[in-house]
N, C-alpha and C. Protein backbone atom coordinates (compact mmCIF):
# COMPACT_ATOMS: atom_id res chain seq x y z
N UNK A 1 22.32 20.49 -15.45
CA UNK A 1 22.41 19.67 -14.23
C UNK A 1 21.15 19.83 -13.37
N UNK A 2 20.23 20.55 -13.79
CA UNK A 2 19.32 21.31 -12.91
C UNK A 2 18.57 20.74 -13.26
N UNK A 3 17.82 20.36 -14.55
CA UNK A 3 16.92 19.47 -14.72
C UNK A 3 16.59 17.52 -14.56
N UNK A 4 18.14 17.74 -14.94
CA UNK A 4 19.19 16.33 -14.01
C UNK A 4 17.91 15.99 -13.04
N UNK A 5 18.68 16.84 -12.25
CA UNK A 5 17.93 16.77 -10.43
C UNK A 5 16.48 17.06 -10.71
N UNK A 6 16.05 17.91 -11.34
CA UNK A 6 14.62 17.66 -11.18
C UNK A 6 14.20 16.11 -11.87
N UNK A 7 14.68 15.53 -12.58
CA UNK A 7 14.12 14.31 -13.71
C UNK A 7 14.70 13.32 -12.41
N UNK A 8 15.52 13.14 -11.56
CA UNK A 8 15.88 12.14 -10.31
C UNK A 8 14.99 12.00 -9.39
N UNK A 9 14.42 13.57 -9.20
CA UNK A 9 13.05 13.95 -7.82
C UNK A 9 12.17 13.47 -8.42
N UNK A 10 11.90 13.74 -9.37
CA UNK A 10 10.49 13.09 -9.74
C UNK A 10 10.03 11.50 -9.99
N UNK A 11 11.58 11.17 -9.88
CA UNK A 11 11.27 9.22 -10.59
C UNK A 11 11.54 8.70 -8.62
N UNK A 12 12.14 9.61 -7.80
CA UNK A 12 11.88 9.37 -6.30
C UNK A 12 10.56 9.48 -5.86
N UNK A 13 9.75 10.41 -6.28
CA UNK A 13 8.80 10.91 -5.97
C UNK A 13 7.47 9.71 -6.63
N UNK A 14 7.85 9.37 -7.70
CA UNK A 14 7.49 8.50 -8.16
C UNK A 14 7.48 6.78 -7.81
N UNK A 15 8.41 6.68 -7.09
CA UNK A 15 8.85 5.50 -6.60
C UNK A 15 7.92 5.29 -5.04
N UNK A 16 8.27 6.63 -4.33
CA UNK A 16 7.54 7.04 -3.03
C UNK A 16 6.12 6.63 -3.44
N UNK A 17 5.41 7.63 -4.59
CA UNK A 17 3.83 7.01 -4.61
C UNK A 17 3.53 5.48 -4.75
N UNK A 18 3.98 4.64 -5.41
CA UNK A 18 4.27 3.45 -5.64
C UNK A 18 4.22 2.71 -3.86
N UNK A 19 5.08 2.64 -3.23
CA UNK A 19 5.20 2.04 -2.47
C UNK A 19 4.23 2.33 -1.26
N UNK A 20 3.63 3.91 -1.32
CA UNK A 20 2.29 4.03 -0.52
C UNK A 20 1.08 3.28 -1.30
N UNK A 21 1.25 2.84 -2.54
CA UNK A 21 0.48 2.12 -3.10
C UNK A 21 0.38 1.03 -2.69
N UNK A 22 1.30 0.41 -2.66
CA UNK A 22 1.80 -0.84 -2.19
C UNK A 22 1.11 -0.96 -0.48
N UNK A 23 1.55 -0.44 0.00
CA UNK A 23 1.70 -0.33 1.44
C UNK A 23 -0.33 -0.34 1.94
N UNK A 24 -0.61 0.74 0.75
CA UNK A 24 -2.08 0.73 1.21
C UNK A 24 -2.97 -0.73 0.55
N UNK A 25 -2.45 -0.72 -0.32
CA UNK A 25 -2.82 -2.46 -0.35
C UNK A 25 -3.01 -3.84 0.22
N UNK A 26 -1.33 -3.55 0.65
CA UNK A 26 -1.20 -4.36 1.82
C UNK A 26 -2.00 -4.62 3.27
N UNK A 27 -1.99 -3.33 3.74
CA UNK A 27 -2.99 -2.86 4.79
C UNK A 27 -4.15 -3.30 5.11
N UNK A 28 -4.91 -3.02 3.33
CA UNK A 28 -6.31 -3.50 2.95
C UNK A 28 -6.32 -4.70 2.73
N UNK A 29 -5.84 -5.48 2.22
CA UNK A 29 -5.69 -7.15 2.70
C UNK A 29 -5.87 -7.77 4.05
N UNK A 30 -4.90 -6.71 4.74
CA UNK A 30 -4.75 -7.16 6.05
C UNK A 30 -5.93 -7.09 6.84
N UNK A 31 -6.38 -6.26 6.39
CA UNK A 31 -7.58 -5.13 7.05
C UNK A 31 -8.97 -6.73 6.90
N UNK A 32 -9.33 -7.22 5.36
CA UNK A 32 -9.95 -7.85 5.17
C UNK A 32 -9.61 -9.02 5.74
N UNK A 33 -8.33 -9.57 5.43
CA UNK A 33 -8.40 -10.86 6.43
C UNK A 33 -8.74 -10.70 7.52
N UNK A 34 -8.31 -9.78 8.81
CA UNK A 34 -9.05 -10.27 9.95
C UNK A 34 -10.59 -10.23 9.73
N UNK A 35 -10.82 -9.38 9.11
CA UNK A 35 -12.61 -9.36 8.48
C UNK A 35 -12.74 -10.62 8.74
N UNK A 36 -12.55 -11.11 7.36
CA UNK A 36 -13.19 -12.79 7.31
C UNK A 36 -13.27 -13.59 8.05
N UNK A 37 -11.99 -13.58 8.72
CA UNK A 37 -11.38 -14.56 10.00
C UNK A 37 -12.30 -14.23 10.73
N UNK A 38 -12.98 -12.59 11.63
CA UNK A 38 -13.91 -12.68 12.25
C UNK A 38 -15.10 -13.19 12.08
N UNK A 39 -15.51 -13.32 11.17
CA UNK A 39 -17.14 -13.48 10.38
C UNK A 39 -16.77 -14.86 10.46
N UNK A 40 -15.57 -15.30 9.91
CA UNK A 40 -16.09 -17.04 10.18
C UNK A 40 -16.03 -17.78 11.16
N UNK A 41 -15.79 -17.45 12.36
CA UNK A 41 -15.89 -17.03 13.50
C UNK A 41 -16.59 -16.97 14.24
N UNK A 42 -17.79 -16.11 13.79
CA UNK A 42 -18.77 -15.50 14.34
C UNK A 42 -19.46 -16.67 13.72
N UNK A 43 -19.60 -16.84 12.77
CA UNK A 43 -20.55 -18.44 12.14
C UNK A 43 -20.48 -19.17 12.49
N UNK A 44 -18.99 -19.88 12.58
CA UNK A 44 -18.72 -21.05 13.48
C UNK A 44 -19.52 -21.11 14.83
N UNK A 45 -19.70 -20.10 15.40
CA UNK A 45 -20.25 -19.93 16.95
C UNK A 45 -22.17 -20.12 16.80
């Protein structure tokens, strides 16, 4: 049962890295769109 629980923590633990994956992705998208949006922006002007 003990390894049970360890083989559950680790596919959580696993799931957790995943979604900071996700999350930092997301971010960095986000991060770049206002980028662009500023720069074209700044051109337009």
């Amino acid at each position: 049962t003990l390894s049970k629980e360890l083989c559950g923590m680790s596919i959580e633990l696993s799931f957790l890295q995943l979604h900071t994956d996700i999350v930092r992705i997301e971010l960095l998208g986000y991060i770049m769109g206002i980028y662009a949006y500023a720069l074209k922006s700044a051109i337009k002007q």
